[in-house]
C-alpha atoms as a PDB file:
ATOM      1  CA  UNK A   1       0.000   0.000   0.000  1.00  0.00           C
ATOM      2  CA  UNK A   2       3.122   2.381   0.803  1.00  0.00           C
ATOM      3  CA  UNK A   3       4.810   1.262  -2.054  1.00  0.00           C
ATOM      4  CA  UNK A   4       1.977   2.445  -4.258  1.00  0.00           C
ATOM      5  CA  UNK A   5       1.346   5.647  -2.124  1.00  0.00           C
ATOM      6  CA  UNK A   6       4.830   7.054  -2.796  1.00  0.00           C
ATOM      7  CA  UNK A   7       4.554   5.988  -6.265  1.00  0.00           C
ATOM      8  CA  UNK A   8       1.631   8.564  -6.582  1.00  0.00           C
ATOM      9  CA  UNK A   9       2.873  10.735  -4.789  1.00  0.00           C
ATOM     10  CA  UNK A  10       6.044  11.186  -6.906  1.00  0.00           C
ATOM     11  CA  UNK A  11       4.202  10.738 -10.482  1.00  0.00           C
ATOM     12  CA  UNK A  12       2.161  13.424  -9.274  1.00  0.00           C
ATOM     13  CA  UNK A  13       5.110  15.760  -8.147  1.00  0.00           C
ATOM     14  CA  UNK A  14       7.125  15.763 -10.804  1.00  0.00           C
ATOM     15  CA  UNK A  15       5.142  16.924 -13.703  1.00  0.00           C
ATOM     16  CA  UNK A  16       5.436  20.151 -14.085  1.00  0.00           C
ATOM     17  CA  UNK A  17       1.613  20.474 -13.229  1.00  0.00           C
ATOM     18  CA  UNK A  18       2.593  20.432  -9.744  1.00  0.00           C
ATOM     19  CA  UNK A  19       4.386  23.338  -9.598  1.00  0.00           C
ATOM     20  CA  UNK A  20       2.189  25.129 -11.752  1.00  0.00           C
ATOM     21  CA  UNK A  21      -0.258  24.476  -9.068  1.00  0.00           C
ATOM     22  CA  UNK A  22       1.633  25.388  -6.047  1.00  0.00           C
ATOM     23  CA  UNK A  23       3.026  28.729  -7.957  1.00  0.00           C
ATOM     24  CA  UNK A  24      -0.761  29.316  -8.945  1.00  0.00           C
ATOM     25  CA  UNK A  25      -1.597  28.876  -5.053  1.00  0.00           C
ATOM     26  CA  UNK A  26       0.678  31.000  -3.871  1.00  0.00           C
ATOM     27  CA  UNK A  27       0.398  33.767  -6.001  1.00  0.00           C
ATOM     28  CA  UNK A  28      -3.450  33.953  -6.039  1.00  0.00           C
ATOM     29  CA  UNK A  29      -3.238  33.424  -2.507  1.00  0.00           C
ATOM     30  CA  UNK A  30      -0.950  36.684  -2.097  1.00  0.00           C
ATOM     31  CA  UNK A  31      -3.065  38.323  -4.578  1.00  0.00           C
ATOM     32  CA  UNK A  32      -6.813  37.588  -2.966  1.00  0.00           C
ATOM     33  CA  UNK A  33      -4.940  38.595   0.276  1.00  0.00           C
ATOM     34  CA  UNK A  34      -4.764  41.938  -0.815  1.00  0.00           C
ATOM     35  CA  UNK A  35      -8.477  42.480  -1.724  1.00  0.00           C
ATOM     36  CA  UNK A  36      -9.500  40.739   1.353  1.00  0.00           C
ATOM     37  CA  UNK A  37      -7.384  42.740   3.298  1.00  0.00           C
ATOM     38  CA  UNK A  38      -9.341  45.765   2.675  1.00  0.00           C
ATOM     39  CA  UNK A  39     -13.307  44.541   3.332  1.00  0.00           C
ATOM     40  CA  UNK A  40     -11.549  44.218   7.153  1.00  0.00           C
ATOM     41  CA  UNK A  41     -14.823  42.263   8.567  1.00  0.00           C
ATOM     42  CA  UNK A  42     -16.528  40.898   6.212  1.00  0.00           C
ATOM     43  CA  UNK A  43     -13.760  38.122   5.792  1.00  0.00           C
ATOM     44  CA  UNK A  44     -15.165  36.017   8.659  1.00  0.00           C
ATOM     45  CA  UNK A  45     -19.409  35.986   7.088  1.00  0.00           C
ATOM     46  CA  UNK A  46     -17.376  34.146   4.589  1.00  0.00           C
ATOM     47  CA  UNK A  47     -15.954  31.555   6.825  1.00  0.00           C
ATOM     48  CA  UNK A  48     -12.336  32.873   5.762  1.00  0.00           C
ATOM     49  CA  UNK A  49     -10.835  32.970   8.994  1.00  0.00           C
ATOM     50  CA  UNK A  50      -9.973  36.264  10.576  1.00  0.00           C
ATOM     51  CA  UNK A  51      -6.289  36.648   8.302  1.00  0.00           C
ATOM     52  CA  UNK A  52      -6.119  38.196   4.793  1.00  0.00           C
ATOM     53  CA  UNK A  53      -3.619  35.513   3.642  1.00  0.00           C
ATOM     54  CA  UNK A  54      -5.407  32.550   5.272  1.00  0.00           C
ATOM     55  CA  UNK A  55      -8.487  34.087   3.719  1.00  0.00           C
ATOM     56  CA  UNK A  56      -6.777  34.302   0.491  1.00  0.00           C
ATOM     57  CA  UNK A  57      -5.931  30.537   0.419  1.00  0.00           C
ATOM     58  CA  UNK A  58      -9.363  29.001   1.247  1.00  0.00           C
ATOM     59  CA  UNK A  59     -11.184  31.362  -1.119  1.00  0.00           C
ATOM     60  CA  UNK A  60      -8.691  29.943  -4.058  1.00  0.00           C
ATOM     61  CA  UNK A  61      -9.372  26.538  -2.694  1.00  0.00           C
ATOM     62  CA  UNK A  62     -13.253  27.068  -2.424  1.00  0.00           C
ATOM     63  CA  UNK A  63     -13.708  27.843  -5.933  1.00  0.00           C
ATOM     64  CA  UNK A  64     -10.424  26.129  -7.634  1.00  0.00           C
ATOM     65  CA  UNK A  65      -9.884  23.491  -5.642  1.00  0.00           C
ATOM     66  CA  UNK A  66     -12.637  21.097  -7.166  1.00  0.00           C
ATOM     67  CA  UNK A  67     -10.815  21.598 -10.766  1.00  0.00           C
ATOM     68  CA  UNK A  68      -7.161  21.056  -9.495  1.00  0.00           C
ATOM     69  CA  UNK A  69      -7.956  18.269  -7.824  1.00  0.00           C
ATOM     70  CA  UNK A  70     -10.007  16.649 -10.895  1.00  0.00           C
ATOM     71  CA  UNK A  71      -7.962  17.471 -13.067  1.00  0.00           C
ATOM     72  CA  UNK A  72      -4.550  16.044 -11.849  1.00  0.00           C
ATOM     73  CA  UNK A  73      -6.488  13.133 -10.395  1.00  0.00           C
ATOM     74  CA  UNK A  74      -9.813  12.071 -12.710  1.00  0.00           C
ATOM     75  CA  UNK A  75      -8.439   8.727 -14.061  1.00  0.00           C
ATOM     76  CA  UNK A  76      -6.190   7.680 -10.530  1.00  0.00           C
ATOM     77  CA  UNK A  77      -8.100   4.481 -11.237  1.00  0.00           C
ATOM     78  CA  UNK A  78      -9.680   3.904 -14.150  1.00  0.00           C
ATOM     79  CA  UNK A  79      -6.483   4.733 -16.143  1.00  0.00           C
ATOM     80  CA  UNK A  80      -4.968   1.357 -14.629  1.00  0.00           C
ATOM     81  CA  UNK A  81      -7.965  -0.575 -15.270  1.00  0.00           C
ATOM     82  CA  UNK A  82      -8.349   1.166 -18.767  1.00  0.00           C
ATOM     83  CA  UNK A  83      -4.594  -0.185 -19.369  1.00  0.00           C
ATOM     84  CA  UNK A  84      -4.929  -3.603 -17.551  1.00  0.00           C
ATOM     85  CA  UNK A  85      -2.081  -2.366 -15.619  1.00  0.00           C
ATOM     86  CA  UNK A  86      -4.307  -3.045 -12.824  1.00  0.00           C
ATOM     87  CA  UNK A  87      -3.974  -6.523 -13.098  1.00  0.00           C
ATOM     88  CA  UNK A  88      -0.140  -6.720 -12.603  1.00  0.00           C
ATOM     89  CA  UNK A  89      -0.673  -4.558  -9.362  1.00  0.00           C
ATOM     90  CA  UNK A  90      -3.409  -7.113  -8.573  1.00  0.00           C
ATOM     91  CA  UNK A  91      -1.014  -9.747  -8.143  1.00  0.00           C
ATOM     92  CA  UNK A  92       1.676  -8.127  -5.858  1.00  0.00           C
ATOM     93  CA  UNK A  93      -1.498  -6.283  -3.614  1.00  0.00           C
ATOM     94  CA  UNK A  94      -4.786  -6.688  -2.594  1.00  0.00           C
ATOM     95  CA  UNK A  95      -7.811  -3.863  -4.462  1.00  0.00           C
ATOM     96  CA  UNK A  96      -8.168  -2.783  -0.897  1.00  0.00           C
ATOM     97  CA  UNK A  97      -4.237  -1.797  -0.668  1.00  0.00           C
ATOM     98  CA  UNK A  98      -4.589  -0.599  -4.338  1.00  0.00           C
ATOM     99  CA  UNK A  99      -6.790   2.190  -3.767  1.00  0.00           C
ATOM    100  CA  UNK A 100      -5.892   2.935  -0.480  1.00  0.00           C
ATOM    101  CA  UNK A 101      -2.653   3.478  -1.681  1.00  0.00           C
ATOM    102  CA  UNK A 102      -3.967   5.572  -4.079  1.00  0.00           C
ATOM    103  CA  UNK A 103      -5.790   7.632  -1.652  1.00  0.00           C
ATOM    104  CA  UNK A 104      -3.035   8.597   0.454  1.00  0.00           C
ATOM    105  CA  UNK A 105      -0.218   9.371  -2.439  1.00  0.00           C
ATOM    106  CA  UNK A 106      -2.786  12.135  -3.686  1.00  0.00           C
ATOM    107  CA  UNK A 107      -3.562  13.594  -0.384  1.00  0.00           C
ATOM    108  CA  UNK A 108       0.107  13.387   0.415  1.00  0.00           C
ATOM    109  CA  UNK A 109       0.970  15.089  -3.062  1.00  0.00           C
ATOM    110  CA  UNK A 110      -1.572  17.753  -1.659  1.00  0.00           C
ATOM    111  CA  UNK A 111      -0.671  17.928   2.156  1.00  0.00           C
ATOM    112  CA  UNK A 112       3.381  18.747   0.425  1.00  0.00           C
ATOM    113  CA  UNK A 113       1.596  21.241  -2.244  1.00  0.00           C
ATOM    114  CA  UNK A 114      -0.604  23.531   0.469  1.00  0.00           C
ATOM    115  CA  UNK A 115       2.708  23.264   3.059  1.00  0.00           C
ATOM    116  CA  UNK A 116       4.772  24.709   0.347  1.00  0.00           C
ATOM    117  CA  UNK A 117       2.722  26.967  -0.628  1.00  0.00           C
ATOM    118  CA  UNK A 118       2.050  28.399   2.620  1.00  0.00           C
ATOM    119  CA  UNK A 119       5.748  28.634   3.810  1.00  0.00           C
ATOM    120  CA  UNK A 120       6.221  30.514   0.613  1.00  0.00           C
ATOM    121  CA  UNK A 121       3.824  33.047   2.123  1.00  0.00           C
ATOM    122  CA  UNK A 122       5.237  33.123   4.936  1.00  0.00           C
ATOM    123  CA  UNK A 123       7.653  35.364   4.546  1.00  0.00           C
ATOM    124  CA  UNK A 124       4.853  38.211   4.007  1.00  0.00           C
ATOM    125  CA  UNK A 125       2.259  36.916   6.434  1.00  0.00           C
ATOM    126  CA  UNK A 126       5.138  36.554   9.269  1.00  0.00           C
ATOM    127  CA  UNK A 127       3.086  33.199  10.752  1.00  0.00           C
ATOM    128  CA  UNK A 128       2.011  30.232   9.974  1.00  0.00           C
ATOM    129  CA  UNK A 129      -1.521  29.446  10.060  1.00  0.00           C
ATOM    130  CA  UNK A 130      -1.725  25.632  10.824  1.00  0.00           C
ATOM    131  CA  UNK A 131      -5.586  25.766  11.269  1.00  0.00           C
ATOM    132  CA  UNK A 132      -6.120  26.960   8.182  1.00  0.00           C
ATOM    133  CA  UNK A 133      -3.628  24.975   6.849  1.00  0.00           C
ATOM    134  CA  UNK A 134      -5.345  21.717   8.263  1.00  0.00           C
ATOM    135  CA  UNK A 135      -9.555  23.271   7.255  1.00  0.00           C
ATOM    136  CA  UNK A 136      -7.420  23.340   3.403  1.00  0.00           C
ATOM    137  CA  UNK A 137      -6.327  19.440   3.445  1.00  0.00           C
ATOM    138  CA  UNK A 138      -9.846  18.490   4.557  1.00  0.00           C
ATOM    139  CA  UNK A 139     -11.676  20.376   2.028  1.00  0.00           C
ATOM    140  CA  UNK A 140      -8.695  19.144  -0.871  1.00  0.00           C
ATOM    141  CA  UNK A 141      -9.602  15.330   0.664  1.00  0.00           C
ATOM    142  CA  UNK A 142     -13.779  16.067  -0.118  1.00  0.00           C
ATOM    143  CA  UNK A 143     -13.055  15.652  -3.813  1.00  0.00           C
ATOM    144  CA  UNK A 144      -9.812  13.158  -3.645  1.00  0.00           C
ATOM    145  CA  UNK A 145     -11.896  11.245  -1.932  1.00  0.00           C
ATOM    146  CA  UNK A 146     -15.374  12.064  -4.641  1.00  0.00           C
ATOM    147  CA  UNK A 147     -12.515  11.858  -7.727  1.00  0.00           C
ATOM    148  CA  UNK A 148     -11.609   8.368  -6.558  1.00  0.00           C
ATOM    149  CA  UNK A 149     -15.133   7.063  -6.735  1.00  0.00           C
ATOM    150  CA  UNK A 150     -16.106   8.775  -9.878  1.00  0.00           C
ATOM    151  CA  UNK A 151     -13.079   7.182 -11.317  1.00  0.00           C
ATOM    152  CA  UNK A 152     -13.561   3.898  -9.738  1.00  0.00           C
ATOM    153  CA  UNK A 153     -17.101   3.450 -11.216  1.00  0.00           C
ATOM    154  CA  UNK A 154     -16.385   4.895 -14.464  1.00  0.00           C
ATOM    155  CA  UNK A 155     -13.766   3.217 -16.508  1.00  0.00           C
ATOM    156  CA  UNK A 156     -12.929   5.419 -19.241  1.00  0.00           C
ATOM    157  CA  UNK A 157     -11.001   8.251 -18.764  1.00  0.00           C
ATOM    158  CA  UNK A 158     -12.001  10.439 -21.250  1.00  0.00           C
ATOM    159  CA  UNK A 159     -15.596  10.894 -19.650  1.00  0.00           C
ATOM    160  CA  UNK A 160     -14.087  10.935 -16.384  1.00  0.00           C
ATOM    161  CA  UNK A 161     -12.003  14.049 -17.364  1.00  0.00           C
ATOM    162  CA  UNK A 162     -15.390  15.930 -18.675  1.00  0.00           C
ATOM    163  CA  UNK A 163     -17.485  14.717 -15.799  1.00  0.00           C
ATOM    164  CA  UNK A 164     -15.318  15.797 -13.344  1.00  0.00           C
ATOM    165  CA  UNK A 165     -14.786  18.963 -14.655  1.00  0.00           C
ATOM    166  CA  UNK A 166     -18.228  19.603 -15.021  1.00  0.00           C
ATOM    167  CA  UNK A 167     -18.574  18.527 -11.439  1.00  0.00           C
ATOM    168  CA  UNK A 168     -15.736  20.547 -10.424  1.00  0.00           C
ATOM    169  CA  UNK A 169     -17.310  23.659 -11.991  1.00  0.00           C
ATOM    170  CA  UNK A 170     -21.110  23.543 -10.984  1.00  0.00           C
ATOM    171  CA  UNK A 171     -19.924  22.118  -7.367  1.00  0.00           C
ATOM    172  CA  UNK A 172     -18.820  26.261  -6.040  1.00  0.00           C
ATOM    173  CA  UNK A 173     -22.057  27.320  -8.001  1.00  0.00           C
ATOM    174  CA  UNK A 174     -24.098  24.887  -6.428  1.00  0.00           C
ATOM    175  CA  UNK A 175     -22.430  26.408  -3.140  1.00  0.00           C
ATOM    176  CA  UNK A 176     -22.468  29.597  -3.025  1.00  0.00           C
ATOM    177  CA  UNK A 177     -25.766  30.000  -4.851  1.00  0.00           C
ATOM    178  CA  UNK A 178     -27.355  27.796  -1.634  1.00  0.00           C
ATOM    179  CA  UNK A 179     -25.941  30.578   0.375  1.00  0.00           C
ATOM    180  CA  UNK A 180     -28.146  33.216  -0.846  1.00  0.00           C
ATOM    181  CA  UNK A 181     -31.149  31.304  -1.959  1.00  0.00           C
ATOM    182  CA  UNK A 182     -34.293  30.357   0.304  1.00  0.00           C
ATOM    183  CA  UNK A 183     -34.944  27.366  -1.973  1.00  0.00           C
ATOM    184  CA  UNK A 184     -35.602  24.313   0.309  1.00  0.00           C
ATOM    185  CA  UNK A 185     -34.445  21.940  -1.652  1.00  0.00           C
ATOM    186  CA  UNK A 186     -31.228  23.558  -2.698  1.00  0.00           C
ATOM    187  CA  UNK A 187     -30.594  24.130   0.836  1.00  0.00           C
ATOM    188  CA  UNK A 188     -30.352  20.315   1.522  1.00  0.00           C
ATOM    189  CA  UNK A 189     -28.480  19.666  -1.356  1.00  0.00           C
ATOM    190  CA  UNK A 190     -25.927  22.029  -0.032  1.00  0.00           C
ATOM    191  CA  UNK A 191     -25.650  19.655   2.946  1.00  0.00           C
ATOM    192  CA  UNK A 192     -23.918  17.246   0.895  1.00  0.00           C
ATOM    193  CA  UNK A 193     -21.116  19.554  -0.429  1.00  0.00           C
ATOM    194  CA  UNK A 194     -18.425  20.824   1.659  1.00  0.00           C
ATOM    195  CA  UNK A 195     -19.316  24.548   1.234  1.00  0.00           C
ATOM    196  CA  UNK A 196     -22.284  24.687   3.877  1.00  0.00           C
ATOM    197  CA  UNK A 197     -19.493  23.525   6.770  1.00  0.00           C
ATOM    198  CA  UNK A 198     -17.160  26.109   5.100  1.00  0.00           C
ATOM    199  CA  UNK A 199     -19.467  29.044   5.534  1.00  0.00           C
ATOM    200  CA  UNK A 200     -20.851  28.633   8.851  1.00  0.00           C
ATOM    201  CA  UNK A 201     -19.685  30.769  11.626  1.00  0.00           C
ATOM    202  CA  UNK A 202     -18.008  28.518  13.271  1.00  0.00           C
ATOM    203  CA  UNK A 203     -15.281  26.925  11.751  1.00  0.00           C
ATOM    204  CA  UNK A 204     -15.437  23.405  13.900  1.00  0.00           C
ATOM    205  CA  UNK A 205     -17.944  22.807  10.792  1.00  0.00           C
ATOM    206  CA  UNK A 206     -15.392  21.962   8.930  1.00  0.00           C
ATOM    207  CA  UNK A 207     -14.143  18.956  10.597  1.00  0.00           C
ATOM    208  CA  UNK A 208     -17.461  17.417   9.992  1.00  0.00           C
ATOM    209  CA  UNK A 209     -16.445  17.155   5.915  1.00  0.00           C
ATOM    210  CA  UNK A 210     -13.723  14.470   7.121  1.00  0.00           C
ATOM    211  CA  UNK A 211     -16.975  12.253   7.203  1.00  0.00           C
ATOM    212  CA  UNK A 212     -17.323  12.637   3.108  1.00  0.00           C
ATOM    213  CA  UNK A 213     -14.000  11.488   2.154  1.00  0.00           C
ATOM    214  CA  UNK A 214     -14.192   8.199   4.195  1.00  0.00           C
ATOM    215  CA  UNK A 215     -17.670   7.150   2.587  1.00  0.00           C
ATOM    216  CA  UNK A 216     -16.540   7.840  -0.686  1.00  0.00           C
ATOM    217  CA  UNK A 217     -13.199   5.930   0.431  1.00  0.00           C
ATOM    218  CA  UNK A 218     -15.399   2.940   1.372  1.00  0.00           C
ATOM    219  CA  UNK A 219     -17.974   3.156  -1.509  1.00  0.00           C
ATOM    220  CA  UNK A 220     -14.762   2.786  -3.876  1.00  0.00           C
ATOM    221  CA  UNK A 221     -13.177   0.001  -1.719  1.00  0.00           C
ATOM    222  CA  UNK A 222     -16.415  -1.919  -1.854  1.00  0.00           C
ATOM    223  CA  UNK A 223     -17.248  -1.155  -6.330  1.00  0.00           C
ATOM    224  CA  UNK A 224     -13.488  -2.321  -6.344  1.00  0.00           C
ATOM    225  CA  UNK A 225     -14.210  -5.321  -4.993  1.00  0.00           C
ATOM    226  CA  UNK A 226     -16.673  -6.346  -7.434  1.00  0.00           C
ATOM    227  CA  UNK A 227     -15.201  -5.482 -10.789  1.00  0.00           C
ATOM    228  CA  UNK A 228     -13.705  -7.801 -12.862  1.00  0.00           C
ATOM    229  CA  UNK A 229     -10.039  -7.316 -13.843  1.00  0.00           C
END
């Protein structure tokens, strides 16, 4: 399972996407800094935290986040099982170790990405915000965690690519459009997306999206199970 964790975790680190995304993350997250900086107050009805820099990060990562993560990550398993590559792995592993291993090499990949990018910020912020730091890697796991199962039920890539996308892109509309609309049913919807934790008051919301991740986690362990290799 480790073997295959680090092996995801470094295929994912050194294509030059990665640094694309940790240069985009830190300088949007500069950049968003300064135009929160000047609304003072109003950064915390947001659920932003009470820091222009921390406030600059999770706004990036509540409306880019969903298409980073999809789009490094759509085919993590149907690209093996597309290939037949899965069956080799198959042999040395068990499914369960498979995408496990899977699991943790992209949150890794992201837990290294955010860390950098915040201790390149550092240097103007003069702290580092570890809460914030932690409320990022559980929103970033939401959709690891949904990206998985998508591409664990779907096998071929190609729609996997557009139907994450599109999910990645009406996901922030569906979530910010719940927070100003009375509609009933588009308030429980909201429920199930991790931007009604992310813009309540309190911030101890937040934890409660580590819940998501682990049934999408076991919904893929259990459709893994069942295909046929």
């Amino acid at each position: 399972m480790f073997t295959i964790c680090f092996r995801e975790f470094k295929d994912l680190f050194k294509s030059i996407r990665s640094i694309i995304v940790i240069l985009v993350i830190f300088a949007v997250t500069l950049g968003v800094a300064r135009l929160i900086s000047q609304f003072g107050e109003q950064i915390k009805a947001f659920g932003l935290g009470s820091n222009a820099y921390a406030g600059g990060l999770l706004t990036l990562l509540l409306i880019a986040g969903p298409l980073f993560v999809t789009s490094l990550s759509h085919n993590i398993i149907n690209q093996e099982l597309h290939s037949r590559t899965i069956r080799f792995l198959a042999t040395k592993t068990s499914r369960n170790k498979i995408v496990l291993g899977k699991f943790l090499g992209v949150i890794l990949f992201w837990i290294v990405s955010l860390l950098i990018a915040l201790l390149l910020v550092v240097p103007f912020s003069k702290e580092f915000y570890f809460p914030e730091f932690i409320q990022a890697v559980i929103f970033i796991s939401y959709f690891v965690g949904l990206t998985i199962l998508i591409s664990t039920l779907i096998i071929k890539p190609s729609i996997t690519m557009f139907l994450g996308i599109a999910i990645a892109l009406a996901m922030p509309v569906l979530g910010i459009w719940s927070m100003i609309s009375e509609n009933i049913f588009l308030k429980i919807a909201s429920h199930i997306t991790p931007y009604f934790y992310y813009t309540q008051e309190t911030t101890s919301y937040t934890y409660f999206v580590i819940f998501f991740p682990i049934v999408f986690l076991a919904l893929s362990l259990f459709i893994m199970r069942k295909k046929e290799l």
